[in-house]
Protein backbone atom coordinates (compact mmCIF):
# COMPACT_ATOMS: atom_id res chain seq x y z
CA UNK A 1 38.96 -30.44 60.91
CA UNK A 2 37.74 -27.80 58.92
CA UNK A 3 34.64 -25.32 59.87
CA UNK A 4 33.41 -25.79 56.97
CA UNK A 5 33.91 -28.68 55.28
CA UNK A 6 34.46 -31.99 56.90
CA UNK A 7 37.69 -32.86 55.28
CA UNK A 8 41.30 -32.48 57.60
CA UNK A 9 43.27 -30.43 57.40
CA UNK A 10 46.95 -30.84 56.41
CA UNK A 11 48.20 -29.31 59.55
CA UNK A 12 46.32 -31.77 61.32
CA UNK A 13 47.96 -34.86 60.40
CA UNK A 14 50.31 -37.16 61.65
CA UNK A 15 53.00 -37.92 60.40
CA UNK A 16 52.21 -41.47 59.84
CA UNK A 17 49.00 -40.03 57.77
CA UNK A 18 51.13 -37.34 55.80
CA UNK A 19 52.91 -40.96 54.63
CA UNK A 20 50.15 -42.37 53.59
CA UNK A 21 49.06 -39.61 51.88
CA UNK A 22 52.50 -39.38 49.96
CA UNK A 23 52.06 -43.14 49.34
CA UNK A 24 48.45 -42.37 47.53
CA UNK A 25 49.46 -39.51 46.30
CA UNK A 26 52.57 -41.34 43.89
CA UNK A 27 50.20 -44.31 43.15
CA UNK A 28 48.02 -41.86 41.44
CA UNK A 29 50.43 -39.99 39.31
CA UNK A 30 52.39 -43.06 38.03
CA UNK A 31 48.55 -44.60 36.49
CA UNK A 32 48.53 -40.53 35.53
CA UNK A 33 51.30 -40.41 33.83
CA UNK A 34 51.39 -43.86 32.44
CA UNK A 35 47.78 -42.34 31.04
CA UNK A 36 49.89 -39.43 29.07
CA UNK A 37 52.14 -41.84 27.68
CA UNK A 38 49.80 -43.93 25.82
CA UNK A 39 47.86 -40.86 24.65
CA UNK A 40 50.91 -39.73 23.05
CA UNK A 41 52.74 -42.65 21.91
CA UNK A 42 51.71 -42.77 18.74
CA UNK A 43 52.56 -39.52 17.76
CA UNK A 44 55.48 -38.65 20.00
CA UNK A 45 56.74 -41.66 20.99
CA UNK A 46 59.85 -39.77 22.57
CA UNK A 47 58.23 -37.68 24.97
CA UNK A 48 56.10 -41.03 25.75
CA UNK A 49 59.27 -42.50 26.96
CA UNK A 50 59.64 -39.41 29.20
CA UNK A 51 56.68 -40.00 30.83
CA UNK A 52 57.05 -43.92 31.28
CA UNK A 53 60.47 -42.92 32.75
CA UNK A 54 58.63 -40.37 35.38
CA UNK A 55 56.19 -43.02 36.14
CA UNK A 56 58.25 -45.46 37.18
CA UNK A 57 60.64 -42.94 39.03
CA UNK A 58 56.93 -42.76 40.82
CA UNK A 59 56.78 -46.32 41.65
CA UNK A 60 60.11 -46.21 43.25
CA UNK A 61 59.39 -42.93 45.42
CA UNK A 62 56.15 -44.98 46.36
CA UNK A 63 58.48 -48.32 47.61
CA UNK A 64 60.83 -45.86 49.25
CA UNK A 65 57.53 -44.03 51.21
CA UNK A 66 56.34 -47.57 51.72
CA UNK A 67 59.79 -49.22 53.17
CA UNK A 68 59.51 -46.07 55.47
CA UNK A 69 56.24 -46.46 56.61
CA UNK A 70 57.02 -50.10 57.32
CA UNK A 71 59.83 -49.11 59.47
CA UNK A 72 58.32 -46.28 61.51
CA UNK A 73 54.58 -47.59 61.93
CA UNK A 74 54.56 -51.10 61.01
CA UNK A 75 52.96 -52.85 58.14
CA UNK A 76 49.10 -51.37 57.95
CA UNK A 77 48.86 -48.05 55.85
CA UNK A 78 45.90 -45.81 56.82
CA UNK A 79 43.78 -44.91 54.00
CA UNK A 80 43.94 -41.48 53.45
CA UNK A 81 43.87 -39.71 49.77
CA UNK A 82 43.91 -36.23 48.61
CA UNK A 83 39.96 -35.48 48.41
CA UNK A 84 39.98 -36.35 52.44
CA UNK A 85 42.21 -32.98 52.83
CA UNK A 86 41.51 -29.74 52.59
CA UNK A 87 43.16 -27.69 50.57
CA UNK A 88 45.42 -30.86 48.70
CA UNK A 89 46.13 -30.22 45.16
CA UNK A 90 43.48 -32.30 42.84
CA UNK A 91 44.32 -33.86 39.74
CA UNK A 92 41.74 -33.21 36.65
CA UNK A 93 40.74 -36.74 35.07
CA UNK A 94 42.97 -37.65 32.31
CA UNK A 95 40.10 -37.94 30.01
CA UNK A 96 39.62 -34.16 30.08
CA UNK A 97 43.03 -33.56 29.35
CA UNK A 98 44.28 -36.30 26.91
CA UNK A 99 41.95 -34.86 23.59
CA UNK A 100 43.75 -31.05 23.92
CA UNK A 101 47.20 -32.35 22.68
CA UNK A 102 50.88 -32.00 23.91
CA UNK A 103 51.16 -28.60 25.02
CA UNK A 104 48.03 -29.15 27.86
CA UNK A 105 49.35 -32.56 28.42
CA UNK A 106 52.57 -30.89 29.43
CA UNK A 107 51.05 -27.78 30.98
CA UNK A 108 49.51 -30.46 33.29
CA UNK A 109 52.38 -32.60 34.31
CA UNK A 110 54.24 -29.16 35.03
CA UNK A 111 51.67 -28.37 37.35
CA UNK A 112 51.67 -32.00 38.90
CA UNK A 113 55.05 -31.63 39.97
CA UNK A 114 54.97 -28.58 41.06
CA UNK A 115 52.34 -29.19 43.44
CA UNK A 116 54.01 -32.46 44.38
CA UNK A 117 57.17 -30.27 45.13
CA UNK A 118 55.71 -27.88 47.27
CA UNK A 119 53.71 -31.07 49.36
CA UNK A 120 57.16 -32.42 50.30
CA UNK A 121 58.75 -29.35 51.07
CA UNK A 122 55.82 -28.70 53.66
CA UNK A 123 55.75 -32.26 55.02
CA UNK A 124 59.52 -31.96 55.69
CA UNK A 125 59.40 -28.82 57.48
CA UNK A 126 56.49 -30.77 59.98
CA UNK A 127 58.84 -34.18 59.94
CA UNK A 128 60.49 -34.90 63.40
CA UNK A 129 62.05 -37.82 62.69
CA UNK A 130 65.29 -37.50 60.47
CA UNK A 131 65.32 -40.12 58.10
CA UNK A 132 61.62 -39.21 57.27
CA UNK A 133 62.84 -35.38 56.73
CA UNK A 134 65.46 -36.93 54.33
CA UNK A 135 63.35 -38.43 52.57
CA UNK A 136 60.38 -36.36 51.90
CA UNK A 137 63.30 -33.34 51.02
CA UNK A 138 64.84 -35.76 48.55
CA UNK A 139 61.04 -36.57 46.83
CA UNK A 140 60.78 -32.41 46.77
CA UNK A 141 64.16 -32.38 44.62
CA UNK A 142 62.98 -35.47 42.33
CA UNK A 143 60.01 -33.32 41.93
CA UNK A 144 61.72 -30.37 40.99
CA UNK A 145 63.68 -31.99 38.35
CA UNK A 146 60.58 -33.81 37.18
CA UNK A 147 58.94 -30.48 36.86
CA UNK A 148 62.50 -29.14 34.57
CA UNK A 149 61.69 -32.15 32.52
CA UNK A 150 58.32 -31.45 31.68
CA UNK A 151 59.00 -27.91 31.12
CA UNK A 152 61.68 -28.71 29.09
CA UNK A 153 59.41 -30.57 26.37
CA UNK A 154 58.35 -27.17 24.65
CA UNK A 155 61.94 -27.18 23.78
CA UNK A 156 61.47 -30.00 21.56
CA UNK A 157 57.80 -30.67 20.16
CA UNK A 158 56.17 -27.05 20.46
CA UNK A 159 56.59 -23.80 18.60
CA UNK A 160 59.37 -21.56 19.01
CA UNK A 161 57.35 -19.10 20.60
CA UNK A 162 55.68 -20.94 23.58
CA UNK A 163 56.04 -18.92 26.44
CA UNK A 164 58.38 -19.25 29.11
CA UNK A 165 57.57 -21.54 32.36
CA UNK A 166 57.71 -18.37 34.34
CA UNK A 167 54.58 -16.80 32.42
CA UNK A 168 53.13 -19.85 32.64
CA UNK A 169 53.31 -20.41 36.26
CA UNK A 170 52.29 -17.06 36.68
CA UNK A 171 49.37 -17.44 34.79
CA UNK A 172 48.29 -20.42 36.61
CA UNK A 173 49.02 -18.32 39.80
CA UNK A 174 46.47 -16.04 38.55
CA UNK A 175 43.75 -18.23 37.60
CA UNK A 176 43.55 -20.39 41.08
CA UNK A 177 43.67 -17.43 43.02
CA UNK A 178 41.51 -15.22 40.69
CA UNK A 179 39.29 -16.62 37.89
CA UNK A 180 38.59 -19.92 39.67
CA UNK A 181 36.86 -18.13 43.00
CA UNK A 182 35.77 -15.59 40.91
CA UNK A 183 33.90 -17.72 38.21
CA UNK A 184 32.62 -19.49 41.18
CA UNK A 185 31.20 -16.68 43.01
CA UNK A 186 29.52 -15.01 39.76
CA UNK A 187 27.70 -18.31 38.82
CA UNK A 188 26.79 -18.42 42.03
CA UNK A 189 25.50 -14.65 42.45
CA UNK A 190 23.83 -14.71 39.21
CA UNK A 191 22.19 -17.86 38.94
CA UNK A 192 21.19 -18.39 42.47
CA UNK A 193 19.63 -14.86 43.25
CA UNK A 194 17.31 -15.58 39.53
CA UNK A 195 14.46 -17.22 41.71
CA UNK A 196 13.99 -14.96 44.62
CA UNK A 197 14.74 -11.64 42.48
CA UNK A 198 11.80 -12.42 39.72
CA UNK A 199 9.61 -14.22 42.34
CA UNK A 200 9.60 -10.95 44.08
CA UNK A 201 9.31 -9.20 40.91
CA UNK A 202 6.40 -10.84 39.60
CA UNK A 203 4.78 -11.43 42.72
CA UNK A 204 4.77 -7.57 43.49
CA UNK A 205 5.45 -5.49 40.52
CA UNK A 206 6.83 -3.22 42.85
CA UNK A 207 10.53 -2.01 41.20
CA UNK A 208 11.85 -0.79 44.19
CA UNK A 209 11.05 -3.84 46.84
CA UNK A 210 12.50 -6.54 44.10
CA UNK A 211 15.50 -4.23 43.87
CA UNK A 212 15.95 -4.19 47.97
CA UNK A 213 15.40 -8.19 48.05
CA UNK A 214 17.88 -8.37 45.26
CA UNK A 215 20.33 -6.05 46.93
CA UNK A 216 19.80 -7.69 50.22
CA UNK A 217 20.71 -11.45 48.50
CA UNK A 218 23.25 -10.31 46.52
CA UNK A 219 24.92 -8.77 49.34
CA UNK A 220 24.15 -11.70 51.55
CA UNK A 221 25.42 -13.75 49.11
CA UNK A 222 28.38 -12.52 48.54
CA UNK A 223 29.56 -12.32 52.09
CA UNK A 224 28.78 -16.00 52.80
CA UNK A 225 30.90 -17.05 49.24
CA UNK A 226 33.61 -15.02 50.40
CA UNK A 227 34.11 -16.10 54.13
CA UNK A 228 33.47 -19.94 52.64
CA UNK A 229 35.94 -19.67 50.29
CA UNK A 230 38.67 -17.87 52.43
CA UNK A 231 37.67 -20.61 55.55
CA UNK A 232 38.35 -23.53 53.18
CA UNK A 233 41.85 -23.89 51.87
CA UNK A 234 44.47 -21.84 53.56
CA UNK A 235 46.11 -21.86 50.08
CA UNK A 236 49.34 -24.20 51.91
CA UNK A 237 49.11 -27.36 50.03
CA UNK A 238 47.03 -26.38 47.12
CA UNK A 239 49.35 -23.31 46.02
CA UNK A 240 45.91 -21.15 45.27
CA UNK A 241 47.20 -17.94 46.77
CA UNK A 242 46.38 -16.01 49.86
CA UNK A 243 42.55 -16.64 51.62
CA UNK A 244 42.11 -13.13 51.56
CA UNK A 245 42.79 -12.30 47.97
CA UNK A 246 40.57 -15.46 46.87
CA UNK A 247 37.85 -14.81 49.14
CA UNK A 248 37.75 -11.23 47.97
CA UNK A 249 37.27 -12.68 44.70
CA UNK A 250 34.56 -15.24 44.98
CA UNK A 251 32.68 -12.46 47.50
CA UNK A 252 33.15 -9.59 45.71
CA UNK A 253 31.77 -11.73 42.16
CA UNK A 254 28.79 -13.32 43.73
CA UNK A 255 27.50 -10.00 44.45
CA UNK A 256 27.74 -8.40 41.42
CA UNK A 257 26.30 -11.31 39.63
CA UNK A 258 23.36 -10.54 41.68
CA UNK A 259 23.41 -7.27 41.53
CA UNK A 260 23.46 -7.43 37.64
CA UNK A 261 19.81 -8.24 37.03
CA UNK A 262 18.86 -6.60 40.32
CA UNK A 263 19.77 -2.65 39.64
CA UNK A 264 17.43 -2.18 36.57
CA UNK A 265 14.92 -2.47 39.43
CA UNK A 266 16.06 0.93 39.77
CA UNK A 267 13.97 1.81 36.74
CA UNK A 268 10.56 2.74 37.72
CA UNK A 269 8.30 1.36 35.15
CA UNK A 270 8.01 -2.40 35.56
CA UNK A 271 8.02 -4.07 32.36
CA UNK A 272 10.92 -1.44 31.29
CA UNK A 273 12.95 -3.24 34.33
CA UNK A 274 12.23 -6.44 33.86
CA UNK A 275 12.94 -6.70 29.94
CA UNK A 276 16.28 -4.90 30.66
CA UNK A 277 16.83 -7.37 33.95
CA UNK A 278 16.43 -10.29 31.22
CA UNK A 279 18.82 -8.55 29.06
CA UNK A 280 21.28 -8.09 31.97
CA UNK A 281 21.00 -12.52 32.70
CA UNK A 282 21.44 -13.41 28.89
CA UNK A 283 24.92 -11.45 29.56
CA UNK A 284 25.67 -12.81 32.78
CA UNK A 285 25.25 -16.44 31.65
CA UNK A 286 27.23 -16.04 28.45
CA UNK A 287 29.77 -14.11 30.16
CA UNK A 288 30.28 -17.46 32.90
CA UNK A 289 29.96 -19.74 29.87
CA UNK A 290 33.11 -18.18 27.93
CA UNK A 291 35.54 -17.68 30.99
CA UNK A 292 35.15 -21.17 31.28
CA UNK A 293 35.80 -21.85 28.22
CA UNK A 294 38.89 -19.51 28.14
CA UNK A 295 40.33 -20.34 31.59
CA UNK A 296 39.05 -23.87 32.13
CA UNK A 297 39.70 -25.41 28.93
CA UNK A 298 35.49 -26.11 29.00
CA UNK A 299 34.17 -26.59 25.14
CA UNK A 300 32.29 -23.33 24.58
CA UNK A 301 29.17 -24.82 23.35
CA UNK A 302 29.02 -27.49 26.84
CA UNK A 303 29.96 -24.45 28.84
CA UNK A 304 26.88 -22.49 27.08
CA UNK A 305 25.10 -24.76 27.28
CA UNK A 306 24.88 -26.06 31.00
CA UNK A 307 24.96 -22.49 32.13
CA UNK A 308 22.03 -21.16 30.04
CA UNK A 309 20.33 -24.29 31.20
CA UNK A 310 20.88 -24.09 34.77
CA UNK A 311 19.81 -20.45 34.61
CA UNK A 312 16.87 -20.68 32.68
CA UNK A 313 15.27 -23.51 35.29
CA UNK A 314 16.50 -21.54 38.23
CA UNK A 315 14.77 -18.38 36.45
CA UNK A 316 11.81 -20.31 35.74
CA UNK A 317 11.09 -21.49 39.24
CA UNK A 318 11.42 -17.99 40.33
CA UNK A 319 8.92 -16.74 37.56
CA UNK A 320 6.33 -19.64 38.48
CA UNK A 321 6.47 -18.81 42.24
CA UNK A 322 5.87 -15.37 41.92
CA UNK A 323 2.93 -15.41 39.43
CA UNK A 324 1.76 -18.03 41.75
C-alpha cells in the first residue's frame, strides 16, 4: 500500500486481482464507448459503428478474462476497480467529453487504448502462469489495433491538417507529466498560502515578517506537494512520466504561487506591498483559470470562476483573522 494514499499499488497485486481489475476495467470502456456511439450517431453514424464494433470487441475480451478467471480461481471475482489503485489510468466522465465534438471524442478513445495497452503489457510481464501471459499479451495487441483505429478516424471526418498521432501523444506526454502537477501545485501555492500571508500582514503591518512567513509556507509548501506527488504514482500504469520530473513540477509551482504575492513584502511601505500583493493574486488566479481552460478542456468562464471564488474566500479568511 501506498505511503500516502491508501489505495494499492499495482505491484502489489495478485494475479487473481490484476484479473479482476482487467475484468472491471473492459466493463467500463464497452458502457464508454457504447456512450461515444450514441453521441455521435446522428451525425456520423459511420464512426458510431466503429465504436459499437470496439465495444463489443470489449465484451468479448471481458468473457475471455472472465472464462480465465473461472479456470484459475474459481467462480467469485474480487471487487477491485481502477480508483482502488494507485497510479491506474482514470477515465474522465463521458459527459465532459461528449459536448466538445469528434476530434476530443477521438483524442479520448486514443488515449483509452493506449493506456489499456500499456496495462496488459505490464500485467504480462508479472503473469506466471502461461495461458494468463497469452492472454493478457493478446488484449495488449487488440489494444494496439484499437488505438490504430481510433487514430485512424482523423483520416476520415477531420481536417486535412490535424496533427499527427505522434504530436499528439507527445502532447499528452507533456501535459500529465507537466501542466497537470504543475497546475496542481500553483493552485495550491497560491491559494492556500492567501490566509496565513495577509493574516500575518494585517495582523502586523510589518513587510518584512509577512514576507518571512510567506517565504517559509511557500517553501514548505512546495516541498510537501512535490514529495506527495512523486510518492503517489510511480508513473507505471498511469503513463504520467517519471516521479521525479512530476514532482519537480508540482513542488517547484506551489512555491512560486506562494511566493507570488509574498515578495512585494519586500517593499517597505505597507500599503505599497499589499496593493501590489493583490495585484500579484488577481494574476495568479487568472493565470490557473486559463491553463485549465487551455490544457483541461475547462470552460473559461467555470474555470474563472471557481478559482477567483475559491481565492477570494481563502483571502478573506486570512484578511478577517488578521484584523482580528
Amino acid at each position: 500500500m501506498s505511503f500516502f494514499t491508501q489505495r494499492r499499488r499495482f505491484r502489489d497485486l495478485s494475479e487473481q486481482e490484476v484479473l479482476a481489475l482487467a475484468i472491471s476495467s473492459e466493463e467500463d470502456d464497452a458502457r464508454i464507448y457504447r456512450s461515444y456511439a450514441e453521441t455521435l450517431r446522428a451525425e456520423f453514424p459511420d464512426t458510431a459503428q466503429v465504436f459499437d464494433g470496439m465495444a463489443v470487441e470489449e465484451d468479448g475480451h471481458r468473457q475471455a478474462l472472465i472464462e480465465l478467471h473461472r479456470a484459475r480461481f474459481g467462480e467469485v471475482i474480487p471487487l477491485i476497480r481502477r480508483e482502488h489503485v494507485a497510479g491506474y489510468y482514470a477515465r474522465r466522465p463521458v459527459w465532459l467529453i461528449q459536448n466538445l465534438g469528434i476530434e476530443r471524442i477521438r483524442d479520448e478513445a486514443e488515449a483509452m487504448e493506449s493506456d489499456a495497452e500499456r496495462f496488459y503489457t505490464e500485467a504480462a510481464k508479472r503473469s506466471t502462469d502461461a495461458a494468463t501471459r497469452k492472454l493478457l499479451g493478446d488484449l495488449a495487441a487488440a489494444e494496439a489495433g484499437h488505438q490504430d483505429r481510433t487514430g485512424a478516424l482523423s483520416a476520415e471526418h477531420l481536417a486535412p491538417d490535424a496533427r499527427a498521432s505522434e504530436d499528439r501523444n507527445a502532447h499528452r506526454q507533456f501535459v500529465l507529466t507537466w501542466v497537470q502537477p504543475g497546475l496542481a501545485g500553483l493552485m495550491d501555492g497560491s491559494v492556500s498560502t492567501l490566509a496565513p500571508i495577509f493574516a500575518v500582514a494585517f495582523a502586523t503591518q510589518n513587510t518584512w515578517t509577512t514576507f518571512l512567513v510567506g517565504l517559509a509556507a511557500s517553501v514548505g509548501a512546495g516541498i510537501s506537494m512535490g514529495f506527495t506527488e512523486a510518492a503517489s504514482d510511480d508513473g507505471e500504469l498511469s503513463g504520467r512520466g517519471s516521479p521525479l520530473k512530476r514532482g519537480i513540477a508540482a513542488g517547484v509551482m506551489t512555491a512560486l504561487g506562494g511566493l507570488g504575492h509574498a515578495l512585494p513584502y519586500l517593499i517597505p511601505h505597507f500599503w505599497t506591498a499589499t496593493i501590489t500583493a493583490f495585484v500579484v493574486v488577481f494574476i495568479e488566479l487568472w493565470a490557473i483559470a486559463w491553463i485549465q481552460n487551455r490544457y483541461m478542456d475547462t470552460p473559461f468562464f467555470r474555470a474563472a470562476f471557481q478559482v477567483v471564488l475559491g481565492g477570494a474566500l481563502v483571502f478573506a479568511a486570512g484578511v478577517l483573522i488578521g484584523s482580528g
